[in-house]
Protein backbone atom coordinates (compact mmCIF):
# COMPACT_ATOMS: atom_id res chain seq x y z
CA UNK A 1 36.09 -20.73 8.62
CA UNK A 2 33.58 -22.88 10.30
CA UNK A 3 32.44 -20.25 12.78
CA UNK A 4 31.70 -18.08 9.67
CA UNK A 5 29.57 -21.22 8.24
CA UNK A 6 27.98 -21.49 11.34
CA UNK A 7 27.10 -18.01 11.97
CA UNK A 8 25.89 -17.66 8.32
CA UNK A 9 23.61 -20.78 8.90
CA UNK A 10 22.25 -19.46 12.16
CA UNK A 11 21.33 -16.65 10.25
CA UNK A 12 19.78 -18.53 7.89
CA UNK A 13 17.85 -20.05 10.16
CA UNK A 14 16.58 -17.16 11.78
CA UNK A 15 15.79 -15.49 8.21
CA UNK A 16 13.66 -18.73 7.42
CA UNK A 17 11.92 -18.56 10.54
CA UNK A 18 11.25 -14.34 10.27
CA UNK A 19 10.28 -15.56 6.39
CA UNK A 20 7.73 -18.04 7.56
CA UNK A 21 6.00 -16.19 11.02
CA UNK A 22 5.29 -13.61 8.20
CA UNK A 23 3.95 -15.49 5.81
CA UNK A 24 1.92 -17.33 8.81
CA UNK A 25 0.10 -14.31 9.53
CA UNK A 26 0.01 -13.07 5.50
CA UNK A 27 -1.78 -15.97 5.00
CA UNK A 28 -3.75 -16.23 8.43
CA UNK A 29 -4.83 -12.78 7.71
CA UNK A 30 -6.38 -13.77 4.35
CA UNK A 31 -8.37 -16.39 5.73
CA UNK A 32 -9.78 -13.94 7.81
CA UNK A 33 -10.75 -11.55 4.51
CA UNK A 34 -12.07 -14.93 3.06
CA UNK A 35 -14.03 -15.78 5.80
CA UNK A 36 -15.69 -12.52 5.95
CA UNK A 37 -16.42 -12.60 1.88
CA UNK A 38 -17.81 -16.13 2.76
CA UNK A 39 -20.15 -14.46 5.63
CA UNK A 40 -21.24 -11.44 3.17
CA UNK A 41 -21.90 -13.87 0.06
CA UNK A 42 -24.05 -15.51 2.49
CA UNK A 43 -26.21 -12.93 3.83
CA UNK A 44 -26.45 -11.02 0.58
CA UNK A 45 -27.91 -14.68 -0.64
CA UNK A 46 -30.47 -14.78 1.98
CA UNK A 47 -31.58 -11.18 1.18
CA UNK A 48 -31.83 -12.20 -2.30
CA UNK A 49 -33.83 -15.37 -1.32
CA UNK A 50 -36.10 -12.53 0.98
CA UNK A 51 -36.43 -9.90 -2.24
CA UNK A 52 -37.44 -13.03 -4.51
CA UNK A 53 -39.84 -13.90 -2.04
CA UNK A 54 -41.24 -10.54 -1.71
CA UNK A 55 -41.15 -10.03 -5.49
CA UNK A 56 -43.45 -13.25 -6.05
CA UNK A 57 -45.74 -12.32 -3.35
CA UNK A 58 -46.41 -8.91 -4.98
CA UNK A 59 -47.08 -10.26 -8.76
CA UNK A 60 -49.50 -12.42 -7.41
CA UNK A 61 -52.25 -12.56 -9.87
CA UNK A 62 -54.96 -12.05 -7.85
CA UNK A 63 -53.52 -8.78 -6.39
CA UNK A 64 -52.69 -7.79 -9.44
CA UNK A 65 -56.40 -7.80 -11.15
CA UNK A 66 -57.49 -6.56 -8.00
CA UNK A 67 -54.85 -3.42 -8.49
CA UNK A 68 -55.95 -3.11 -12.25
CA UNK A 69 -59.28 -3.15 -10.78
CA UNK A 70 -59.33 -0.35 -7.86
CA UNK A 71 -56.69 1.82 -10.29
CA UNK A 72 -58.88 1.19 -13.60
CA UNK A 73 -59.92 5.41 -13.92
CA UNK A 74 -56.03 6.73 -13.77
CA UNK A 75 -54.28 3.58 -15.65
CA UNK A 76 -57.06 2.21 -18.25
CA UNK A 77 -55.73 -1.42 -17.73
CA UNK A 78 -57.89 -3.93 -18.71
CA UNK A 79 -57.65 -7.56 -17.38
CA UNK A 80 -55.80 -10.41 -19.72
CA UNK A 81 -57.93 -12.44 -21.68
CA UNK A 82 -56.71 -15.94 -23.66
CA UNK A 83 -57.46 -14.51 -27.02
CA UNK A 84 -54.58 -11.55 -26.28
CA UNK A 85 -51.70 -14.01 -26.45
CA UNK A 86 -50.74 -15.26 -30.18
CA UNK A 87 -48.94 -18.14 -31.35
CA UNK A 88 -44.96 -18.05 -32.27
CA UNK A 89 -45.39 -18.40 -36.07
CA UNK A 90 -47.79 -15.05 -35.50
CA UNK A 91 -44.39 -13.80 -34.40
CA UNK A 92 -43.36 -11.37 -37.42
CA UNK A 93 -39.12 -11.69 -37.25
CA UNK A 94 -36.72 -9.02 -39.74
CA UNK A 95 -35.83 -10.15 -42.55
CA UNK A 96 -31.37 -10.66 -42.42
CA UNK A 97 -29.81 -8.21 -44.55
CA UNK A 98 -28.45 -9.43 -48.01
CA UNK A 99 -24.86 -9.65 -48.14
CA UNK A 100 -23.21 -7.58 -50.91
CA UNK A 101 -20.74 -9.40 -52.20
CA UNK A 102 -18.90 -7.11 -55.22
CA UNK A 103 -15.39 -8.58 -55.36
CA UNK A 104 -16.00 -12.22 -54.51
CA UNK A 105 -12.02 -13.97 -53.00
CA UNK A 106 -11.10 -16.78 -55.75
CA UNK A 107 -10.64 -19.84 -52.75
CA UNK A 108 -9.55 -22.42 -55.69
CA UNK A 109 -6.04 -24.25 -55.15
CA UNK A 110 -4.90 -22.43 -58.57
CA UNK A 111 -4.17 -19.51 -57.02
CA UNK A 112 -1.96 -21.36 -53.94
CA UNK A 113 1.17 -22.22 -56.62
């Protein structure tokens, strides 16, 4: 009986040990994935940072009268002028729609007895 115990803890053992080396690498082998999710977050950040960049640089002002300028015959823009922009309560907003309320719910404590 106690070479059966024995046995059946060595196996144990050795099943606990199997369990663990694979979860070592499982979990090893996530890292990894991680790591490389970490590296891509990273790089698609700095292109961001680069398009961001590129995107302020090109809506420059200056370039931008000087493009309304040169492409004035084909586009008709005209350049921006104070008196263009308006004030908020200029702002016109719609009007909510009116509720229709045809079979209004009685909400008095009468109708709870």
């Amino acid at each position: 009986m106690r070479t059966l115990l024995f046995i059946l803890s060595a196996l144990a053992v050795i099943g606990s040990g199997y369990w663990a080396y694979r979860e070592n690498y499982r979990t090893q082998a996530e890292l990894d994935r991680v790591e490389d999710l970490n590296r891509e977050i990273g790089a698609a950040r700095e292109r961001l940072a680069v398009l961001r960049a590129e995107w302020a640089y090109l809506n420059r002002p200056d370039r931008l009268r000087d493009l309304a300028d040169l492409n004035f015959d084909r586009l008709g823009l005209l350049p921006l002028r104070p008196e263009q922009f308006g004030r908020i309560d200029q702002v016109s907003y719609p009007v909510p729609p009116e509720l229709d309320i045809s079979q209004p719910v009685d909400v008095t404590s009468e109708g709870a007895e």
